[in-house]
Protein backbone atom coordinates (compact mmCIF):
# COMPACT_ATOMS: atom_id res chain seq x y z
CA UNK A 1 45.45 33.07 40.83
CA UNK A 2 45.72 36.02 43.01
CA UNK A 3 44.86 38.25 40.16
CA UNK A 4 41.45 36.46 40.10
CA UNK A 5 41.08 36.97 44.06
CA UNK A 6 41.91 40.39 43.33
CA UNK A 7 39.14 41.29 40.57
CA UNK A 8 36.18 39.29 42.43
CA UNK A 9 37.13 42.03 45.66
CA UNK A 10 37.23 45.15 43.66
CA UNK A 11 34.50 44.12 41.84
CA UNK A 12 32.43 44.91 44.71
CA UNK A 13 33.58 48.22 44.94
CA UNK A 14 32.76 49.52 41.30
CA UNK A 15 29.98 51.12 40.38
CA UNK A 16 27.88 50.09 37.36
CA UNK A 17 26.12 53.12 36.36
CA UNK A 18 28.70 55.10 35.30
CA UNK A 19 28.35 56.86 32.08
CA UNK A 20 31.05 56.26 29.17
CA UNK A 21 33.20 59.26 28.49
CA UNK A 22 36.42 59.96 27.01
CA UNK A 23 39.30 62.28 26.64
CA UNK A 24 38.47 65.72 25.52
CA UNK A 25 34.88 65.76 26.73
CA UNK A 26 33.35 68.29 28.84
CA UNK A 27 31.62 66.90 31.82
CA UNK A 28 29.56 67.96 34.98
CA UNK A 29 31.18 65.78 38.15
CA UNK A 30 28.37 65.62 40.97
CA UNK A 31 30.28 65.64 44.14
CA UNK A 32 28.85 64.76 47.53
CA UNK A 33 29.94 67.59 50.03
CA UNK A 34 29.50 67.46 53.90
CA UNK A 35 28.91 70.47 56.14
CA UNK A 36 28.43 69.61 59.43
CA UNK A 37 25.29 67.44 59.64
CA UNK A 38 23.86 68.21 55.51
CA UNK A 39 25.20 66.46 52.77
CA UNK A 40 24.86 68.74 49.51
CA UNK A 41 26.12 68.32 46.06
CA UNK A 42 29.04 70.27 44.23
CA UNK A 43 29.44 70.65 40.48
CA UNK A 44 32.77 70.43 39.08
CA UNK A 45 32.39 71.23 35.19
CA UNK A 46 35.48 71.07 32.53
CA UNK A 47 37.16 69.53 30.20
CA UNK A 48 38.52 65.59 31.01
CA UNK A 49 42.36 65.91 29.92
CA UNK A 50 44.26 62.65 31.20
CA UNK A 51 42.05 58.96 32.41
CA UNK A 52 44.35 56.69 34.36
CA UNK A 53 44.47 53.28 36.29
CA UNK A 54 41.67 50.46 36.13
CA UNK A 55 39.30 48.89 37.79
CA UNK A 56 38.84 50.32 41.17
CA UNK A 57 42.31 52.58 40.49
CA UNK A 58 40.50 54.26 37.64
CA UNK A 59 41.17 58.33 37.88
CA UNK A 60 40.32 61.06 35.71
CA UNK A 61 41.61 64.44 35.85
CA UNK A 62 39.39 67.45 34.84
CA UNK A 63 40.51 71.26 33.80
CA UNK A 64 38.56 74.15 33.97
CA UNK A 65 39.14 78.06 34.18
CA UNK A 66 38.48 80.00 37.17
CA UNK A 67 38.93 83.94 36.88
CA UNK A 68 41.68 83.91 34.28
CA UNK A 69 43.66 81.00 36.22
CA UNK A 70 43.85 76.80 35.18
CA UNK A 71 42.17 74.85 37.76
CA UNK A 72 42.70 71.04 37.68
CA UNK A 73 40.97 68.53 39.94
CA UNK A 74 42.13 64.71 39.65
CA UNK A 75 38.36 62.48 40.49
CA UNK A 76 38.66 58.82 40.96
CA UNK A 77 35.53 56.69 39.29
CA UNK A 78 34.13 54.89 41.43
CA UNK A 79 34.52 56.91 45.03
CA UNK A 80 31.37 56.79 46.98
CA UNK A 81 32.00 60.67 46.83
CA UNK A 82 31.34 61.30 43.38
CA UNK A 83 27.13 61.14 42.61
CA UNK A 84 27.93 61.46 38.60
CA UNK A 85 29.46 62.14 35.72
CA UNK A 86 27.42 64.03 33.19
CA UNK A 87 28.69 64.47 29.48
CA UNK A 88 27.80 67.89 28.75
CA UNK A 89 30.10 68.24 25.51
CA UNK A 90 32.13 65.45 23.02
CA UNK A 91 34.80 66.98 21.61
CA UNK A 92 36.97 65.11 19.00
CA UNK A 93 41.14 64.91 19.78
CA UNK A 94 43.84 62.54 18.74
CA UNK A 95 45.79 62.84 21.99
CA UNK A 96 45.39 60.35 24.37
CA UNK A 97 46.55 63.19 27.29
CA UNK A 98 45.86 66.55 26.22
CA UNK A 99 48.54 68.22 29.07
CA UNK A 100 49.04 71.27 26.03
CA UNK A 101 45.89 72.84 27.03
CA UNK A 102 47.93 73.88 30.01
CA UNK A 103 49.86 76.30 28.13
CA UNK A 104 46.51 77.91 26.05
CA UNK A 105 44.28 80.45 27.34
CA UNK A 106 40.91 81.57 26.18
CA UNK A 107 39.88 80.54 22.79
CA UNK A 108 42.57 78.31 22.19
CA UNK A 109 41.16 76.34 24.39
CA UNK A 110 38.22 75.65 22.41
CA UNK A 111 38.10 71.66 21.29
CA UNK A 112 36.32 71.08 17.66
CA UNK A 113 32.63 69.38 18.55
CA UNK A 114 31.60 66.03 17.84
CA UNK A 115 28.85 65.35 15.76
CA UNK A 116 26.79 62.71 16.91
């Protein structure tokens, strides 16, 4: 009964535009930035390696390479801080976390495209 209670809250909270992506895609993630008085959107582009929680919990953790070095930024879905996701790139993978690409650098990085 409390599980119910739960859901109809949250439910309110979740956005309903957000675009279906999975692991091993390469996404854009809009993020609203404030300076002062301006508001002005960030891009955060990489590859999605790990998707956790649901509902409002939901989290996704993106990995990209900045000047030879792993940089990894954990986003959750439905913050009022995050504008979008774009899907740039589908990639196909048969991991459900993909935590090796830690340990690969340059091309072996490189996920095999989907074909749509």
């Amino acid at each position: 009964m409390s599980q119910d209670l739960m859901n109809k809250v949250e439910a309110a909270y979740q956005k309903s535009d957000v675009d279906f992506f999975e692991i091993g895609d390469t996404v854009e993630v809009h993020t609203k930035i404030l300076e002062g008085q301006k508001e002005r959107i960030q891009k955060f582009i990489g590859t999605v390696i790990a998707k956790s929680g649901s509902g409002t919990r939901e989290m996704f953790t993106v990995r990209r390479i900045v000047a030879g070095e792993g940089v990894e930024k954990k986003f959750p879905l439905h913050s009022p801080q995050i504008a979008k996701v774009e899907v740039t790139r589908r990639s196909v993978v048969r991991r459900a976390k993909l935590y090796y690409l830690r340990d690969r650098v340059g091309k072996a990085t490189r996920l095999r495209e989907r074909r749509v």
